[in-house]
Every structure is written in C-alpha cells, then in structure tokens.
Protein backbone atom coordinates (compact mmCIF):
# COMPACT_ATOMS: atom_id res chain seq x y z
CA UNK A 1 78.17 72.69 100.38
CA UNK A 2 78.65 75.00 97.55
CA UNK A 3 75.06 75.16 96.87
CA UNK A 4 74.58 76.12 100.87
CA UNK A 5 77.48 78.99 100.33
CA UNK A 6 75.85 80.18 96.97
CA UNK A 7 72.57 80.60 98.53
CA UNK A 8 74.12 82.52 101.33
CA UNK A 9 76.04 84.44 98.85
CA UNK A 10 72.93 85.89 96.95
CA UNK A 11 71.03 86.70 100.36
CA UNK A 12 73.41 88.27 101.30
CA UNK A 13 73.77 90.36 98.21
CA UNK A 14 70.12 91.31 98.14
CA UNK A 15 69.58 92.31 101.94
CA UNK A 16 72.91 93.92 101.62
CA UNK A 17 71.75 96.12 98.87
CA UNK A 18 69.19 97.39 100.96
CA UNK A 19 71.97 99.33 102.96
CA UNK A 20 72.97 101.13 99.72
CA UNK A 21 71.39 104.85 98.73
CA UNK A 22 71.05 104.77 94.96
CA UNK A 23 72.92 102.15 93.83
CA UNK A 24 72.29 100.95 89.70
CA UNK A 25 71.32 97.08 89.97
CA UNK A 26 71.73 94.96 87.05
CA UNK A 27 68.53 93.30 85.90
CA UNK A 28 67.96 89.69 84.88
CA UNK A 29 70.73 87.80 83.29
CA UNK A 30 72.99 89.51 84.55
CA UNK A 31 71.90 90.39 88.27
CA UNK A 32 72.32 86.59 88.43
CA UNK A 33 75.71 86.75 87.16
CA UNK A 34 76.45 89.08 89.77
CA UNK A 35 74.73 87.14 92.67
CA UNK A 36 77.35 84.12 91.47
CA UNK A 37 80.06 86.24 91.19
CA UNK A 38 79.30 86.97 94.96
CA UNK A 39 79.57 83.60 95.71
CA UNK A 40 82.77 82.91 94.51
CA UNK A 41 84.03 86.16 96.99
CA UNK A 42 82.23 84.48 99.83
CA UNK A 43 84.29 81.51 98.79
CA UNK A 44 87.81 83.69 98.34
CA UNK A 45 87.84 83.44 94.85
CA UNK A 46 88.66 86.76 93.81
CA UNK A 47 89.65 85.99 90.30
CA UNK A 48 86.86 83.64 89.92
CA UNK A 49 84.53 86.82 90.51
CA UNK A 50 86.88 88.82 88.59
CA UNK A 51 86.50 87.10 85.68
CA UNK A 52 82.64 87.28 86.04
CA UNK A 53 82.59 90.96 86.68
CA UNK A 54 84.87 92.10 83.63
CA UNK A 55 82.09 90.19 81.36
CA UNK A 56 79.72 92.15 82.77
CA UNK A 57 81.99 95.45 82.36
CA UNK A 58 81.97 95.26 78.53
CA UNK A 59 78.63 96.67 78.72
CA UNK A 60 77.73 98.22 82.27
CA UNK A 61 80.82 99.87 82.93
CA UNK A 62 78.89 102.96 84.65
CA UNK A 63 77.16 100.69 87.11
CA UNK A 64 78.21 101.85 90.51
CA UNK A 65 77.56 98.28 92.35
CA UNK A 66 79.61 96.46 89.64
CA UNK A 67 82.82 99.20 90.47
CA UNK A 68 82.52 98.40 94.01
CA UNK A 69 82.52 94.97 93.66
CA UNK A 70 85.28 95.20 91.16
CA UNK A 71 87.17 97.35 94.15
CA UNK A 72 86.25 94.93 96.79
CA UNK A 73 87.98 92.05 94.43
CA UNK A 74 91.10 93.88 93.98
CA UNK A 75 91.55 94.76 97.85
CA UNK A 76 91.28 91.52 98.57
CA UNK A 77 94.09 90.76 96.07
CA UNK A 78 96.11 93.43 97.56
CA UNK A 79 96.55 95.30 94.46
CA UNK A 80 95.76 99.02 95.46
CA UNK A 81 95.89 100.70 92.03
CA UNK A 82 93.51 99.25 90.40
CA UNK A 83 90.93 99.05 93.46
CA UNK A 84 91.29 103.00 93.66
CA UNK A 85 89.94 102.90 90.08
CA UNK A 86 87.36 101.04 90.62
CA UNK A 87 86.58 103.12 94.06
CA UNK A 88 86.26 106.54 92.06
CA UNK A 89 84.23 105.24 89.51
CA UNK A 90 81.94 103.94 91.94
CA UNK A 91 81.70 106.91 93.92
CA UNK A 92 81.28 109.02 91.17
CA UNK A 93 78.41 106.69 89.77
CA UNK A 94 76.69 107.15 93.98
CA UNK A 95 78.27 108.81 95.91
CA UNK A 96 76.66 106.91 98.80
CA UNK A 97 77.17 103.17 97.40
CA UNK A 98 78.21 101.82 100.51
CA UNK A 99 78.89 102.98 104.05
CA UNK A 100 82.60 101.23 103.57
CA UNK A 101 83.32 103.40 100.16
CA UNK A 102 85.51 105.98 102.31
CA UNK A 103 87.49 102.80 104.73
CA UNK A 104 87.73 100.89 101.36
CA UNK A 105 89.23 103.97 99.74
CA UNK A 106 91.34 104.89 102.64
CA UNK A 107 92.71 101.33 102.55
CA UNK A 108 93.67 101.06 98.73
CA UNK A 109 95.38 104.12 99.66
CA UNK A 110 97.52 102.41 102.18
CA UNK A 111 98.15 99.36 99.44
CA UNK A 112 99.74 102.21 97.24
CA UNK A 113 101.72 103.68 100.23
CA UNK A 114 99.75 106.86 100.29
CA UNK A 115 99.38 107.38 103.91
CA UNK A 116 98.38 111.29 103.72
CA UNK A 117 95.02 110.19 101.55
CA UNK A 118 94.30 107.10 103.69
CA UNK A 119 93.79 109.27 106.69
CA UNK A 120 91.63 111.74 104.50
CA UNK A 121 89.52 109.51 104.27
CA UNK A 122 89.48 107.66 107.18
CA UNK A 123 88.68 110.68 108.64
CA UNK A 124 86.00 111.28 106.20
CA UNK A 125 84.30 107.67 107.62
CA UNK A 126 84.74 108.52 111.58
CA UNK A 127 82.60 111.82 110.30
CA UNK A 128 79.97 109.39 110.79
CA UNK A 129 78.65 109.88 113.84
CA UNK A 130 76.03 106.32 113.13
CA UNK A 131 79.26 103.99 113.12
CA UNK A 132 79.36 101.07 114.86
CA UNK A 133 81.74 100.97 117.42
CA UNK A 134 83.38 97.72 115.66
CA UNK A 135 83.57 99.88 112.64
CA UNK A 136 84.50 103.14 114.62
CA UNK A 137 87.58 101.44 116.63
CA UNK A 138 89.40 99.44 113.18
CA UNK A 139 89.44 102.53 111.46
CA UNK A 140 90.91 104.40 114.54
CA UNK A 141 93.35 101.27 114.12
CA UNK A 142 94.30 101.91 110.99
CA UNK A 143 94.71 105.53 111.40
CA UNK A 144 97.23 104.86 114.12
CA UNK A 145 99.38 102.48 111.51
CA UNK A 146 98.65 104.98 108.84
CA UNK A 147 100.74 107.40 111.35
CA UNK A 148 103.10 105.30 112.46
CA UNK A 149 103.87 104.42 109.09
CA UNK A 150 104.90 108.29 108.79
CA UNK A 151 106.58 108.44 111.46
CA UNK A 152 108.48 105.30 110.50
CA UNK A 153 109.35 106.84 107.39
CA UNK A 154 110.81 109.74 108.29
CA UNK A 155 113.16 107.80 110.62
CA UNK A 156 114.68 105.36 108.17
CA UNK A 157 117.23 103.02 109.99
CA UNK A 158 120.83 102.40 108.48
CA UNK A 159 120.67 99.40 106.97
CA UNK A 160 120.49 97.98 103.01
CA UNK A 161 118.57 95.61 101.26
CA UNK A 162 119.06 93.95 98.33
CA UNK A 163 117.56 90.68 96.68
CA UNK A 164 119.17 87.53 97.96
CA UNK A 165 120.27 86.59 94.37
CA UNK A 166 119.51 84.66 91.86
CA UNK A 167 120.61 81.45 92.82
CA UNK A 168 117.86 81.64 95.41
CA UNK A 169 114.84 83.84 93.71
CA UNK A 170 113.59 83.23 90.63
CA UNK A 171 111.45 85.29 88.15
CA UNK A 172 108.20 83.19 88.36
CA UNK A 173 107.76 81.40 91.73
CA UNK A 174 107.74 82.29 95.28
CA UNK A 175 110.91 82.06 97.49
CA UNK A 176 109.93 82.24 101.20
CA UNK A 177 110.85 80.72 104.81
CA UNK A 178 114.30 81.38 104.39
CA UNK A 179 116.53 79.63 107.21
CA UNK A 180 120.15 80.00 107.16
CA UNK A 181 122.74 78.13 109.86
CA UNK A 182 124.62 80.15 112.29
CA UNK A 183 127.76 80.83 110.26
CA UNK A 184 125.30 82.15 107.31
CA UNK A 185 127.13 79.52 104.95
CA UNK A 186 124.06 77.44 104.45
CA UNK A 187 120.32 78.04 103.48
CA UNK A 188 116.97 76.20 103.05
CA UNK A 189 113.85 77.82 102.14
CA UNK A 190 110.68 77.02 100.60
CA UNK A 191 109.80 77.72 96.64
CA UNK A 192 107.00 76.91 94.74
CA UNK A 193 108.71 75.44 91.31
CA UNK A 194 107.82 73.33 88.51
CA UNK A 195 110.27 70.60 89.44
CA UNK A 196 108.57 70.39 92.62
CA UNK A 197 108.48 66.31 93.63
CA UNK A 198 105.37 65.09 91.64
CA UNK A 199 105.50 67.64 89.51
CA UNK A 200 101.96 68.56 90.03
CA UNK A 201 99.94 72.02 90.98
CA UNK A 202 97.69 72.18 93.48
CA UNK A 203 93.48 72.40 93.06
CA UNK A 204 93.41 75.15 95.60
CA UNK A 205 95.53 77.90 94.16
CA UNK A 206 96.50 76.20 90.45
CA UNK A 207 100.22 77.45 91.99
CA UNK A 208 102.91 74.18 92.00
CA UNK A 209 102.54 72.39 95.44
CA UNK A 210 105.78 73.76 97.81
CA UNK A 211 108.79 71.72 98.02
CA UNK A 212 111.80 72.84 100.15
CA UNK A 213 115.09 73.73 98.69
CA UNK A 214 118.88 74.51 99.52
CA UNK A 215 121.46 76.44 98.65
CA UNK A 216 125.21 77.14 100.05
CA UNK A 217 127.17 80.52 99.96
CA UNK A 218 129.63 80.10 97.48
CA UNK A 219 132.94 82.82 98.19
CA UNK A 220 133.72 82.51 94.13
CA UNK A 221 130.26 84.02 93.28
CA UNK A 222 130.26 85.82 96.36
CA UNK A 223 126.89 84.81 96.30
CA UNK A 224 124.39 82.47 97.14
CA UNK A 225 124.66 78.96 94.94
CA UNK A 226 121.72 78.10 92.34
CA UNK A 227 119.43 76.51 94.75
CA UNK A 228 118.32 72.65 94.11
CA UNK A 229 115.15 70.54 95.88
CA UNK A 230 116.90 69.36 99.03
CA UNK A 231 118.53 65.74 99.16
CA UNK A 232 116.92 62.97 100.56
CA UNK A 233 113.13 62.10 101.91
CA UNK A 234 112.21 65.32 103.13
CA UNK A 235 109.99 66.74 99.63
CA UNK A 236 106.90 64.68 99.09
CA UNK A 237 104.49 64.93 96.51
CA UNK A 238 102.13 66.90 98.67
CA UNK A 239 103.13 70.34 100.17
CA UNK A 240 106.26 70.56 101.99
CA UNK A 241 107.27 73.24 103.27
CA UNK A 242 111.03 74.52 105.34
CA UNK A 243 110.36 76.12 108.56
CA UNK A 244 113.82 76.65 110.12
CA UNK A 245 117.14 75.03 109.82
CA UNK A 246 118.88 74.12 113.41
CA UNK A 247 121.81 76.47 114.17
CA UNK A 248 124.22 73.73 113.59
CA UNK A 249 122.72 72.08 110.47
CA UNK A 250 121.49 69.05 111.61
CA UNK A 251 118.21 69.33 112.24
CA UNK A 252 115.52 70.46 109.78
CA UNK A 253 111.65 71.96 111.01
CA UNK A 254 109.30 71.53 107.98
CA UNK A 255 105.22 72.27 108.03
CA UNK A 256 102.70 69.66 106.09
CA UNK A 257 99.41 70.30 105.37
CA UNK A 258 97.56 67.41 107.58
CA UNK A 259 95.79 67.55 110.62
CA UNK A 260 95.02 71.33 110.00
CA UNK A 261 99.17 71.87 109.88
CA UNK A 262 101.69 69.93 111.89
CA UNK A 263 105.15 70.61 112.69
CA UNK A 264 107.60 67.87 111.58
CA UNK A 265 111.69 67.06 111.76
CA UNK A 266 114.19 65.87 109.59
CA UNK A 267 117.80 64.99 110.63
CA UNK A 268 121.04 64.69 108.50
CA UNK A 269 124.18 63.17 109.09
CA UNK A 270 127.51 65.05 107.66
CA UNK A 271 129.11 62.79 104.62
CA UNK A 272 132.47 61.88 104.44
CA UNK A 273 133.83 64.10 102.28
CA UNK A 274 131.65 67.29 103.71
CA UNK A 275 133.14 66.49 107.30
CA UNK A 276 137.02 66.23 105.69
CA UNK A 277 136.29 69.64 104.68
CA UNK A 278 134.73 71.20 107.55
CA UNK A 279 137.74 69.49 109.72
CA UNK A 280 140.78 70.92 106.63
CA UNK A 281 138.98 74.20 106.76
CA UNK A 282 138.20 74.00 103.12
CA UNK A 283 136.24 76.78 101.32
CA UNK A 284 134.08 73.90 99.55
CA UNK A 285 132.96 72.56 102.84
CA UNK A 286 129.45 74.93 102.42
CA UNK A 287 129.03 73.11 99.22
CA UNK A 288 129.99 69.17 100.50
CA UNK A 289 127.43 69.96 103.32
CA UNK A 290 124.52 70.88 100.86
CA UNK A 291 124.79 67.54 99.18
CA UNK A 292 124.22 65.99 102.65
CA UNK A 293 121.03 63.88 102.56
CA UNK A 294 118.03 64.07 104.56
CA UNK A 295 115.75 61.56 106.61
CA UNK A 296 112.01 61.36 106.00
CA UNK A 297 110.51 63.82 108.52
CA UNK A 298 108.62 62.65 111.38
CA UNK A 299 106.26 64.56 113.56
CA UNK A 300 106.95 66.54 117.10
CA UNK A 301 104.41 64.89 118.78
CA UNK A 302 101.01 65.81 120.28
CA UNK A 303 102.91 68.36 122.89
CA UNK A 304 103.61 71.18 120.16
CA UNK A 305 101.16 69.71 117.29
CA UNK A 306 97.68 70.19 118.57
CA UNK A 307 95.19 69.02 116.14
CA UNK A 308 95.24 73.03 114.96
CA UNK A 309 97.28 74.76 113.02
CA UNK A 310 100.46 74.57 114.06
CA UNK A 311 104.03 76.38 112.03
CA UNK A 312 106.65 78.56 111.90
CA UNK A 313 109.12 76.53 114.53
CA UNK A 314 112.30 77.62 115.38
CA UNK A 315 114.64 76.16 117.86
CA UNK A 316 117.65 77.83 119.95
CA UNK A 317 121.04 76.86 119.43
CA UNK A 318 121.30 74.74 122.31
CA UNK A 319 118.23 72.62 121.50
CA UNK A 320 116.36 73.72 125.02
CA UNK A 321 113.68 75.06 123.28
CA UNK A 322 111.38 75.59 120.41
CA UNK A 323 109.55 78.74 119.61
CA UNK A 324 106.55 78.18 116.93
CA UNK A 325 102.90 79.58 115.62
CA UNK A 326 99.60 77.71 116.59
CA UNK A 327 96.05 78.84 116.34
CA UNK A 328 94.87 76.85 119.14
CA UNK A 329 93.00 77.71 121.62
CA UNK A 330 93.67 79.77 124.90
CA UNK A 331 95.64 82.36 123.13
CA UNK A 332 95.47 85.83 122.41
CA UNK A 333 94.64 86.15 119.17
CA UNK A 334 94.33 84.04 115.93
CA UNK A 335 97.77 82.76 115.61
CA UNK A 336 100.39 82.96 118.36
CA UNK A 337 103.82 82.49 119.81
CA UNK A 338 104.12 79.63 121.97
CA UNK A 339 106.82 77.72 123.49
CA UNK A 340 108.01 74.48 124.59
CA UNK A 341 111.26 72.59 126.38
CA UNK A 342 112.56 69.74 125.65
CA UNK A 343 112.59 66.49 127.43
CA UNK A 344 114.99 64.67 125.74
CA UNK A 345 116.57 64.72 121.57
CA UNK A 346 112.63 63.41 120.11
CA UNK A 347 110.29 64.70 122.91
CA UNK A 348 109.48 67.73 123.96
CA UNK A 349 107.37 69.28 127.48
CA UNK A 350 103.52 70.58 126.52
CA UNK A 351 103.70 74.04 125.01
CA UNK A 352 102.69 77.23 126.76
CA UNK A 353 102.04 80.72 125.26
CA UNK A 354 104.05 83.45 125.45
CA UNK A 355 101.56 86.18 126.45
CA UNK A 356 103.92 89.39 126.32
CA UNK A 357 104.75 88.69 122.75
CA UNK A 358 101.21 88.56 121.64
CA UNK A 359 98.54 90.56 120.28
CA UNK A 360 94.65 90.31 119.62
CA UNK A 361 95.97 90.15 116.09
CA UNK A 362 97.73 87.48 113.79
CA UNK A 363 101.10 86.67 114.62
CA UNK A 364 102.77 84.89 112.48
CA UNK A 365 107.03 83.18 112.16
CA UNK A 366 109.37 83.43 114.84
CA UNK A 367 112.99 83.54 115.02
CA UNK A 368 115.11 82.80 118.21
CA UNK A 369 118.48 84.32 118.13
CA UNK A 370 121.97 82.76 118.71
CA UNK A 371 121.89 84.50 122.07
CA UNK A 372 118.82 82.23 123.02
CA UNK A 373 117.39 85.11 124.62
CA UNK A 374 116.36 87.70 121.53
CA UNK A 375 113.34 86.79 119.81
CA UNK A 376 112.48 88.19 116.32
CA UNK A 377 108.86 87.65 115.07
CA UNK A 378 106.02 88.93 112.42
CA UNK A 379 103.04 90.48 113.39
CA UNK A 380 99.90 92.32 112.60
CA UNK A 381 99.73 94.01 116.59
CA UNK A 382 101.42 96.11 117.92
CA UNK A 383 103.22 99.26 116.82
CA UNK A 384 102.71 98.50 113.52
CA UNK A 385 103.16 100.19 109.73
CA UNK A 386 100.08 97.72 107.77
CA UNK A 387 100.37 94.29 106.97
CA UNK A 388 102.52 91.82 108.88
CA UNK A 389 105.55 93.54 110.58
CA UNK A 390 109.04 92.02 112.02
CA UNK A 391 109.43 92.94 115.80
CA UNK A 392 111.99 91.84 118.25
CA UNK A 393 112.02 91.25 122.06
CA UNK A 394 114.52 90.25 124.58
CA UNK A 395 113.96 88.24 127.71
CA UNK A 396 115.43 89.17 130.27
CA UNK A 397 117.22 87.86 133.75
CA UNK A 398 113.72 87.42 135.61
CA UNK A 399 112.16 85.79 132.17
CA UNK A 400 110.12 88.50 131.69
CA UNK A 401 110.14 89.47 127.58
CA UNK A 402 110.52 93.24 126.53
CA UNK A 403 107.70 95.22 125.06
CA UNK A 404 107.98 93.89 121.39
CA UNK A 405 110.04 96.76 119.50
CA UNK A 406 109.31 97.46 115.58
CA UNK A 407 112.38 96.68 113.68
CA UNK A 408 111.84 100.10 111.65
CA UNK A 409 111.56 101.07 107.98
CA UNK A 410 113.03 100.24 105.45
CA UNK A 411 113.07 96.73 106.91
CA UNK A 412 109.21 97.14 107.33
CA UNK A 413 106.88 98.88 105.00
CA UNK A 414 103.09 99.10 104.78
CA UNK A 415 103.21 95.65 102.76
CA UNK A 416 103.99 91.75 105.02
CA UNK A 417 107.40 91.34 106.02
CA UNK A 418 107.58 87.95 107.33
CA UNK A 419 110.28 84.44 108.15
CA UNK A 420 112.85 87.06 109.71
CA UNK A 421 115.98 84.96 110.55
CA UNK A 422 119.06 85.81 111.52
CA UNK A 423 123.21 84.94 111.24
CA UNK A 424 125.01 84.19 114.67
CA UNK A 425 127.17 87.49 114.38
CA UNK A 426 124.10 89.70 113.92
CA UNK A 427 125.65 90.83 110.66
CA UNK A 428 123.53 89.51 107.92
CA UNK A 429 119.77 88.66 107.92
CA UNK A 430 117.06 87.22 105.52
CA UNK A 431 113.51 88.03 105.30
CA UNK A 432 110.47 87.43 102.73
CA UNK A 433 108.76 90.39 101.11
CA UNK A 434 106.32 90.22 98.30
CA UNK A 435 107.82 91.65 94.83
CA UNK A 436 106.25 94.57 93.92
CA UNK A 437 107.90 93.84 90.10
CA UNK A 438 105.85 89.97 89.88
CA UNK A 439 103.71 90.11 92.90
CA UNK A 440 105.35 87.10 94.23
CA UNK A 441 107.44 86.96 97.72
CA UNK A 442 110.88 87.02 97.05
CA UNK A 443 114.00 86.53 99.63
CA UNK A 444 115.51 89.51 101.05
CA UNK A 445 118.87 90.25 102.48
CA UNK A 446 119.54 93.38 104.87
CA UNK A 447 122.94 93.92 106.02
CA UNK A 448 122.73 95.25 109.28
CA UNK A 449 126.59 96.07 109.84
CA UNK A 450 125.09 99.34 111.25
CA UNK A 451 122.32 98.47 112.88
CA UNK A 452 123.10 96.16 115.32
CA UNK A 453 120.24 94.23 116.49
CA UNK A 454 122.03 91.46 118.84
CA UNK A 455 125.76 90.97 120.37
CA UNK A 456 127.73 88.30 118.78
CA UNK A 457 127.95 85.84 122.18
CA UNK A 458 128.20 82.62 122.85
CA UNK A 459 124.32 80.84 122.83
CA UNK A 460 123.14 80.49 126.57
C-alpha cells in the first residue's frame, strides 16, 4: 500500500509542477528526496516531510518549491507563524509558485489571528478571474469567517475564562472531553498521560494511547482535585476515551477505536460511605463519589453504532434521549448530529438526524442541556469565526430547533473550540481549546454569571 501511495505521491508532484511558472526544482538526489517527502504529506505525515525538507534546507534554502512545501507542512500543523515564513520566502523566490500562494497566505494569516491580511489576500486570489468555481466559492467562505471573526471581535460577550486548574491540565498532555454532573461537583474527561493503562504510546501519533480520568471539586482548594485514571474496568490498554458523564453520575458514555468508532456505557453504583455523605450533606461527598468504581463498558447497540464512526454522545437528564456524532451516511455533511430515544434502560429506538442543526461541514460534540430542550454543539458551518465553533439551539414547543446561534467571542476564536458542556444552573461551563503556550488542548472554564445561556429549571 505504501508503495501504491508513494507512487501516487511523486506523480502527483511532477504533473503538479507543471501548473507552476518558474519554480527552482531540485535535481537528482535530492528531487527524490523531495518526491518522498511528498509522500509522507499524502500520507499526513507532516513531520515526517518536515524532517526531510529541513535536510534539504541546509543547502537550498532559496528554492522556492522547497518554501512552499515547507508552508504547506506547517498549515497543515496549524502553526501560522512559521508557514508565513515559509510563504514569503517562496513568493519572493516566484512570485507565481503556485496558484494557492495568495489562499495559503491568506490562511496562515487567519492561524495568527490576522484577519485584515487574510482578506488582502484573499482578495488578491478572487482577482483571478480563471478560478475554479470550487476554488472561487471556499475562499468567498473564508472571507465571510474572516469577517465575522471581526465582527465577533468587536462584540466581545461578558464572560471570563480561565484554565480549569491544575488538578485537571497538565503541562505535557492533552486534557479534553470534559463532562461534569449537573451540580458541577464531579468531572471526567479524557487525557493522554504516561500512566495511561498499559502504559504504552500509540504507532499512529507516538502520543500515549487516551485513558479517561476523574476529578471532584474540592471547596478547600476551591478548585478542581488532582485528577486520577478513573476506578474500575472502564480504561483498557487500547484507547479509551470519556464522552459525557450522565447528569446524575451514574452512567458513563466512552468512544473506542473499533469498528471505525463505537459508542459504549459504563454504569456505577454509589459506595457506602459516598451515599452516607450525599444523604448527611457532607462536603466530602464529591470526593467519596469519585472513588466509586466503574463496570466494564459495553456497547449501545447497532441502533446508534453504525459500523461508521460514531462519538461525542450525550444524554438528557431524564434518560429519553441521546444526542451524538456519526459520519454515516444520509447526512448533511461529514460528521453530524443525530438522535435517538430510548426503549428501555440498555436499548435504544434507530437514530435519526437532526437536519436543522447541521451543515455541509464537520460537526463535531454535542451537549444537551439540563432543560432537555437547549442543545450546545461544535461546528465548522454556520456563522462561524475559523476552525470548529460552539453554537447553541433551542427546540421549541412544535419540535422545531432554532437557527443554530454562535456562542460569541471570547468563548470562540479563529482556533477549535470543542466538548462544550454545561452545569444545571447555567452558571459554570467547560470547554477544550488548544494551548497556544504547548500546543496541546487544555480544559477551559468560562463563568457565564453574566451571560446567561439557559434558565435554571427543572429537566423536562
């Protein structure tokens, strides 16, 4: 197979040459090393080809096709700086390297939250009068973010954001999928640690495999609790990852990686001592409960797991329904929100989509309030600044869901907000962002005393 992709790879790179004015082309050796460093972008891996490029850069660091592919490496990595570096030297080695250079440009731009010089140059490609119209219409698309990003801006809402803590991020690892119970006194999220069970890092990524992990608030640090793997059967050696925590804290939604992503369940009973508390009204009851230990999770069942990919579940707080992400087909887009009741405590009805909450684009996590009628969700559609976006929407008395409203900046930025979720008062909610200090997502917490988003009521 990699010999098939390779091959692919270096036509690829020669026909698409072709399209390029004056480009400088390596010779021998080294055009080879550039055909394979090719490949390894056709196969994703970006610092694979990095690491073949900057050999090469030693000593052809004015070769205009080497800084673009350089560029291309870096947007794909997200990391806008040093693509725009790579960008002007390219340009200034041909100005006409590649009929992308400007929508490349304009998106580095957008990485580095320069909005003004992204539409410079997106309006510098549209100039074009040759595009395609596939070409003309995404960078009218991301134009339109580019200004709604501005217009975002300079209508901050009121709320604040800080890190979730240190009991819950760390300085190394990822922290995402944050899930918290309705009172806000428990949460479970996903990490990627080296005391993951099995203690072993996965091929794909060389990152540690995910393992999910728990934490309680803890009045005395008036903070979250140093987070520990979660008690019980739920972590495996392979990925495991937490989707949502059940408003009352006895069920558990985790993802594996089989059958191109299923949805699974876990299910806890209180201990002794945790339900004393909880009945004295003790302040350690939060802690008791953490320690409670969970049951191997089993799978929801061919009616919400598909044979696709299938994630992101959340379920309302009177166990009706569940709200997740699947790729299957019949949607709108790549992934999408879909929905299904339930039959009885294990089975559930077959899952239908929810067409007014989807785009042509990815969605991606869903939330459904305490109010089981407000839905909060992440999204590349729609109104939307760049990157994944958290929108809400309510359903109303006919069952018909609200245009999907943009939850604002600073709660969205140009960068993927995603795994909104949400206490029962509508006080306090979590979200994952991606660091810009280590690159890796981090847990956010935005206190949204004064921006209401929900009314504190009774689940229906």
């Amino acid at each position: 197979m990699r010999t098939i992709i390779l091959l692919s790879a270096i036509i690829l790179y020669v026909f698409g040459t072709q399209n390029t004015a004056s480009a400088q082309l390596l010779g021998g050796p080294d055009k080879i090393k550039m055909m394979q460093a090719k490949a390894s972008m056709t196969e994703e891996d970006y610092n694979g080809a990095l690491r073949i490029y900057r050999a090469l850069y030693t000593e052809h660091g004015t070769d205009g096709m080497l800084n673009y592919r350089m560029a291309e490496c870096y947007l794909a990595l997200k990391q806008g700086q040093d693509a725009l570096a790579y960008l002007q030297k390219a340009k200034e080695a041909d100005p006409a390297i590649d009929k992308e250079l400007e929508y490349n440009t304009a998106l580095a731009y957008r990485m580095i939250a320069d909005q003004e010089n992204a539409i410079v140059h997106l309006n510098a490609y549209l100039a074009n009068d040759k595009l395609a119209k596939f070409d003309k219409e995404k960078a009218e698309t991301l134009k339109a973010k580019c200004e709604a990003t501005i217009k975002m801006m300079s209508e901050p809402v009121d709320v604040v954001i800080t890190s979730a803590g240190a009991g819950i991020n760390t300085d190394d690892n990822h922290e995402y999928h944050p899930s918290v119970t309705a009172d806000g006194k428990i949460m479970v999220f996903t990490s990627r640690r080296s005391d993951t069970e099995g203690g072993k890092r996965y091929d794909g990524d060389d990152d540690w495999y995910e393992d999910v992990y728990i934490s309680y608030w803890s009045d005395s640090l008036k903070g979250w609790a140093p987070a520990v793997p979660i008690p019980g059967a739920i972590n495996t050696e392979g990925h495991d990852a937490n989707l949502s925590i059940s408003p009352d804290g006895r069920q558990l939604f985790t993802f594996r990686n089989q059958n191109a992503g299923d949805i699974f369940v876990s299910k806890t009973r209180m201990n002794k001592n945790a339900s004393e508390a909880v009945a004295d009204g003790s302040p350690d009851a939060a802690r008791l409960i953490s320690l409670n230990r969970w049951s191997k999770a089993y799978s929801l069942g061919a009616n919400v797991n598909s044979g696709y990919f299938d994630s992101n579940a959340s379920v309302s707080a009177d166990g009706k329904y569940i709200y997740f992400i699947s790729e299957r087909p019949k949607g709108k887009g790549n992934g999408d929100i879909w929905m299904s009741r339930a039959v009885s405590t294990t089975k559930w009805e077959s899952a239908e989509n929810i067409k007014e909450l989807n785009s042509i684009e990815d969605e991606k996590s869903v939330f459904i309030a305490s109010d089981g009628k407000t839905v909060f969700f992440s999204s590349k559609g729609h109104s939307n600044m760049g990157g994944y976006d958290i929108f809400m929407s309510v359903r109303g008395e006919d069952g018909v869901w609200s245009e999907p409203k943009n939850l604002g900046y600073p709660i969205n930025t140009p960068g993927d907000e995603v795994d909104f979720t949400l206490t029962a008062d509508g006080k306090t909610a979590y979200y994952s962002t991606k660091s810009s200090a280590n690159g890796k997502f981090d847990i956010m917490m935005i206190d949204l005393s004064k921006y209401p988003l929900i009314s504190a009521t009774a689940p229906k």
